[in-house]
C-alpha atoms as a PDB file:
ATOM      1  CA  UNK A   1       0.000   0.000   0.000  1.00  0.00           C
ATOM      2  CA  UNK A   2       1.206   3.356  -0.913  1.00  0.00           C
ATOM      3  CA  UNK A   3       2.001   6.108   1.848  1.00  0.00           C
ATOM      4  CA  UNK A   4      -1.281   8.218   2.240  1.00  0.00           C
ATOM      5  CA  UNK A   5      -0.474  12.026   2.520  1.00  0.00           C
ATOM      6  CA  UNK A   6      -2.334  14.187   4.168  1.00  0.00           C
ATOM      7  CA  UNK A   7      -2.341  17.655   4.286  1.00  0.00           C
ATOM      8  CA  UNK A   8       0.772  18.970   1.938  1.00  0.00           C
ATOM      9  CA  UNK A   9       2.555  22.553   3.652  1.00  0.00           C
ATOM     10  CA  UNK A  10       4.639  24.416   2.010  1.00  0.00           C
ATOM     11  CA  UNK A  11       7.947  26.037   4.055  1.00  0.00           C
ATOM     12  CA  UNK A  12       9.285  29.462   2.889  1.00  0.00           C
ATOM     13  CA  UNK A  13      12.567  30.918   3.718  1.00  0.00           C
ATOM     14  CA  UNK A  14      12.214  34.684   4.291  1.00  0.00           C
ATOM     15  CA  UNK A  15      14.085  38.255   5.270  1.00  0.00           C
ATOM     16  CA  UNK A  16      11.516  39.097   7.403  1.00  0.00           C
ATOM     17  CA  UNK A  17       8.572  36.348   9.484  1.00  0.00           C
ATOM     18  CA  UNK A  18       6.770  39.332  10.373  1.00  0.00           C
ATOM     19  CA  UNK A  19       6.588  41.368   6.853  1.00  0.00           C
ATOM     20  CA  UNK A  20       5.362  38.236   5.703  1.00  0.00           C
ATOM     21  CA  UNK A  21       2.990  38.075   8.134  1.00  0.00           C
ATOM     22  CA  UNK A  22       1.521  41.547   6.850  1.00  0.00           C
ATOM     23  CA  UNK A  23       1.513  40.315   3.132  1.00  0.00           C
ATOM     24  CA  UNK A  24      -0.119  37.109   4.024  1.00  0.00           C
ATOM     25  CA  UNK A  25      -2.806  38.733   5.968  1.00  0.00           C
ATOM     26  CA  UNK A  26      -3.855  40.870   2.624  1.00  0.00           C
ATOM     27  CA  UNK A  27      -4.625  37.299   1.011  1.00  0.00           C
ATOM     28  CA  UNK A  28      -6.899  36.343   3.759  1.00  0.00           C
ATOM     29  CA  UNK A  29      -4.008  34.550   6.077  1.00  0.00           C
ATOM     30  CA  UNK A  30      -4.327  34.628   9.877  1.00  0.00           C
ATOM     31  CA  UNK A  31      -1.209  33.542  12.401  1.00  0.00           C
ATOM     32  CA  UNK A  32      -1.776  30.364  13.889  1.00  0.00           C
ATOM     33  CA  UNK A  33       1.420  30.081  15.676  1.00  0.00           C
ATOM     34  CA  UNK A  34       4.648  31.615  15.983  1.00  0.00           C
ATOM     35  CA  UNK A  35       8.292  31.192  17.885  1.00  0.00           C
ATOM     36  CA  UNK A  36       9.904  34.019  19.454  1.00  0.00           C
ATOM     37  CA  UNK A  37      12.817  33.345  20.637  1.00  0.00           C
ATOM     38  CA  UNK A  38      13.942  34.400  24.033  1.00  0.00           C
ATOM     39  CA  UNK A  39      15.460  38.314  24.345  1.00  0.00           C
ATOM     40  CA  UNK A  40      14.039  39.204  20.995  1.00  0.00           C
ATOM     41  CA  UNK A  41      10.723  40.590  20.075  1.00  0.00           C
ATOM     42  CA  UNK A  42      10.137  39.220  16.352  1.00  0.00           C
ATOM     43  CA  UNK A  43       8.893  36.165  15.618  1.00  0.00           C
ATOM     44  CA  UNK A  44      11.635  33.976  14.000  1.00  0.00           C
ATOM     45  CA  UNK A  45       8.858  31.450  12.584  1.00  0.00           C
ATOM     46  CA  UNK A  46       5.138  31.720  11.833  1.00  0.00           C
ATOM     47  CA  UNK A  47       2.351  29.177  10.599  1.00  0.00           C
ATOM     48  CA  UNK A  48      -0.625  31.181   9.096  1.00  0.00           C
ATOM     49  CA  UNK A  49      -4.078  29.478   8.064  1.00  0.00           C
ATOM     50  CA  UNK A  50      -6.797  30.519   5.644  1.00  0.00           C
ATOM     51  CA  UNK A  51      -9.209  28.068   5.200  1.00  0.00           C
ATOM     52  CA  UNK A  52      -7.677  24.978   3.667  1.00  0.00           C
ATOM     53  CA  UNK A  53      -4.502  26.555   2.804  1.00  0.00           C
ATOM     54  CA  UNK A  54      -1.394  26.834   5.198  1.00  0.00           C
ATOM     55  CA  UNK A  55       1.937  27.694   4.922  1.00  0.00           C
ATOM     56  CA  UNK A  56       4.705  28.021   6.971  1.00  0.00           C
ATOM     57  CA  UNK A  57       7.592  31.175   6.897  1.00  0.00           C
ATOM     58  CA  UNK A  58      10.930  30.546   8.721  1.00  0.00           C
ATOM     59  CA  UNK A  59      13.711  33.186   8.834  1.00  0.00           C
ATOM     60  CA  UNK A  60      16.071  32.634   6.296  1.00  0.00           C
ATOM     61  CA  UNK A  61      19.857  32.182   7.875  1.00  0.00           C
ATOM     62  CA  UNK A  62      20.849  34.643   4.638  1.00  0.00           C
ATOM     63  CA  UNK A  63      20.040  36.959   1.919  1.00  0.00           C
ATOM     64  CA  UNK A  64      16.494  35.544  -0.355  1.00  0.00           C
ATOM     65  CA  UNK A  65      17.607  35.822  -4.220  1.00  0.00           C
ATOM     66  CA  UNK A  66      14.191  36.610  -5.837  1.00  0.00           C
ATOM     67  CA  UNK A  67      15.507  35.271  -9.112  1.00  0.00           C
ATOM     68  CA  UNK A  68      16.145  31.439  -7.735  1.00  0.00           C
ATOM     69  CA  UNK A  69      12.592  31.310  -6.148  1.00  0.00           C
ATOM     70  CA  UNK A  70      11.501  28.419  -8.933  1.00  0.00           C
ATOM     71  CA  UNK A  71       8.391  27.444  -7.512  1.00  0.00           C
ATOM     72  CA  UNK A  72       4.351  28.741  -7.724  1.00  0.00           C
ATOM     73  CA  UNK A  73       2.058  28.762  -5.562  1.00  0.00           C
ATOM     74  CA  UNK A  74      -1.393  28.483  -6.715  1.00  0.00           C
ATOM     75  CA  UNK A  75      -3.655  30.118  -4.483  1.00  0.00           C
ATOM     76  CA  UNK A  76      -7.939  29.523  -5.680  1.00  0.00           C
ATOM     77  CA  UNK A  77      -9.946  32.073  -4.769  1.00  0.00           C
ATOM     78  CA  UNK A  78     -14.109  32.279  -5.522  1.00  0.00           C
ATOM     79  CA  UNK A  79     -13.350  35.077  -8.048  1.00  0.00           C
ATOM     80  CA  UNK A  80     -10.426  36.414  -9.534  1.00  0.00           C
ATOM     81  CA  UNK A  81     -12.053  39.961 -10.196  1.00  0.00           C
ATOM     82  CA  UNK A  82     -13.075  40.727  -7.062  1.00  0.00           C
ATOM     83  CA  UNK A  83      -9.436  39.445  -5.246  1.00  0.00           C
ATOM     84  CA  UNK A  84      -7.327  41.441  -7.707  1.00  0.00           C
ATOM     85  CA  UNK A  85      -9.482  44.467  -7.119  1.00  0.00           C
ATOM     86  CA  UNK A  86      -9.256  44.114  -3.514  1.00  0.00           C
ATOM     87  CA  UNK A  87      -5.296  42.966  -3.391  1.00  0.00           C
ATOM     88  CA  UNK A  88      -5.084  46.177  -5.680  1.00  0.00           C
ATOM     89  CA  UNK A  89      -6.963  48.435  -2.820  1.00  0.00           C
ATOM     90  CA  UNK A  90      -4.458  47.547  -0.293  1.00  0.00           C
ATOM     91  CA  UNK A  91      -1.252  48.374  -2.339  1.00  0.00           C
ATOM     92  CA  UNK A  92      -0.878  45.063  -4.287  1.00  0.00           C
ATOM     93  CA  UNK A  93       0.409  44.932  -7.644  1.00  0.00           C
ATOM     94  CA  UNK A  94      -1.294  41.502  -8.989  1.00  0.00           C
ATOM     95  CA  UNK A  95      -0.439  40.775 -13.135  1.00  0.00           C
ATOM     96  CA  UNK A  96      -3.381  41.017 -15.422  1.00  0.00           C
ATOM     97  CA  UNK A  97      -5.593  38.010 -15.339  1.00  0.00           C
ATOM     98  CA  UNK A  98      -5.119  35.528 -18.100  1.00  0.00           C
ATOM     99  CA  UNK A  99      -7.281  32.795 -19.133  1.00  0.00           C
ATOM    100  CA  UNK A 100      -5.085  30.135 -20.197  1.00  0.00           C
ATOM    101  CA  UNK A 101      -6.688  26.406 -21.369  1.00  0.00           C
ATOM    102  CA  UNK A 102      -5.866  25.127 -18.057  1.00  0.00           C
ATOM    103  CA  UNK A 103      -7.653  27.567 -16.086  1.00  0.00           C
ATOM    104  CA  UNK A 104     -10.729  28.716 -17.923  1.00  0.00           C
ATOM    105  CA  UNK A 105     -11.957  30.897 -15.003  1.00  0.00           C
ATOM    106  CA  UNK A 106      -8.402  33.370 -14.939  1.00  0.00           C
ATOM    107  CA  UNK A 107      -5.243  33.395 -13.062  1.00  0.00           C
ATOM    108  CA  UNK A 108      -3.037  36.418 -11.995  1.00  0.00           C
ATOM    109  CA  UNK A 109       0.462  36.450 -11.111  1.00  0.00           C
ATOM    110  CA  UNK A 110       1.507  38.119  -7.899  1.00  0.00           C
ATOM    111  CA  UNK A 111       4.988  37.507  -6.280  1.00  0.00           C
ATOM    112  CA  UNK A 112       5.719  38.087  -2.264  1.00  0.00           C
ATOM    113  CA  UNK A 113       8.400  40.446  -0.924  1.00  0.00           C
ATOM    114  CA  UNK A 114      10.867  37.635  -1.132  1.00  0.00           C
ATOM    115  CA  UNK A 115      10.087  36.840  -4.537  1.00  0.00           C
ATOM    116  CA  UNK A 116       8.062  33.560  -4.592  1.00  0.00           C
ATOM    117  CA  UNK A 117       5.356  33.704  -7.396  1.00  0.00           C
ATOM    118  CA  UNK A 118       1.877  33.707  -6.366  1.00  0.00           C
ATOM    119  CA  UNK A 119      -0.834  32.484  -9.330  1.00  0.00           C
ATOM    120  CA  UNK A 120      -4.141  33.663  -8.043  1.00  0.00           C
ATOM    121  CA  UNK A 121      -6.662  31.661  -9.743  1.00  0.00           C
ATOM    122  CA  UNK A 122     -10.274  31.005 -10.525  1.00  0.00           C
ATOM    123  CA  UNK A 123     -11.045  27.624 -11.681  1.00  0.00           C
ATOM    124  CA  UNK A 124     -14.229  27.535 -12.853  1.00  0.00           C
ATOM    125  CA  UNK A 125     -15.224  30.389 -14.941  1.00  0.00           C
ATOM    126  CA  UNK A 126     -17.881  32.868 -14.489  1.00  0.00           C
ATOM    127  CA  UNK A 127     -21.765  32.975 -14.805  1.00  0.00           C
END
């Protein structure tokens, strides 16, 4: 029988747990948990929730090179309009939406302040 995984998280080196923190919460992520360590004041670790999705952001033990970050993150949303106009109203700058074959309903590009790419989608198109 083959291994049965359950829920998959995904684990981000960052410059900063708690700018993260802020960018996260724009996309509808709350802090779950984080580790402080002893004689400092920022977090040094966070897990943040939204629904079904989590993700975990660790402080990175050195500078983040945007341009090796070669992974995406989908992230589904109910509709892609209406969470690109909102990301825009708090000081986003989401991509255009595109409709390509595999995602009839749109997707948007978005990256985080440590460069990971962020493909806000819709997967089922409007009525």
């Amino acid at each position: 029988m083959a291994a049965r995984t359950q829920p998959l998280v995904a684990f981000v080196h960052v410059a900063s747990v708690e700018r993260s923190i802020r960018f996260y919460a724009g996309l509808g992520f709350k802090v779950a948990r984080t580790v402080v360590p002893e004689g400092q004041s920022a977090p040094v670790w966070a897990w943040l929730e939204s629904e079904k999705a989590n993700l975990m952001v660790d402080l990175a033990s050195g500078p983040i090179d945007a341009s090796q970050q070669a992974i995406l993150f989908y992230l589904y949303f109910d509709s892609i309009k209406r969470t690109r106009a909102a990301l825009e109203e708090l000081g986003y700058s989401p991509g255009e939406i595109k409709h390509p074959f595999y995602m009839p309903g749109g997707e948007c590009r978005l990256e985080d302040p440590d460069g990971y790419v962020l493909m806000l989608a819709q997967m089922q198109p409007s009525i």
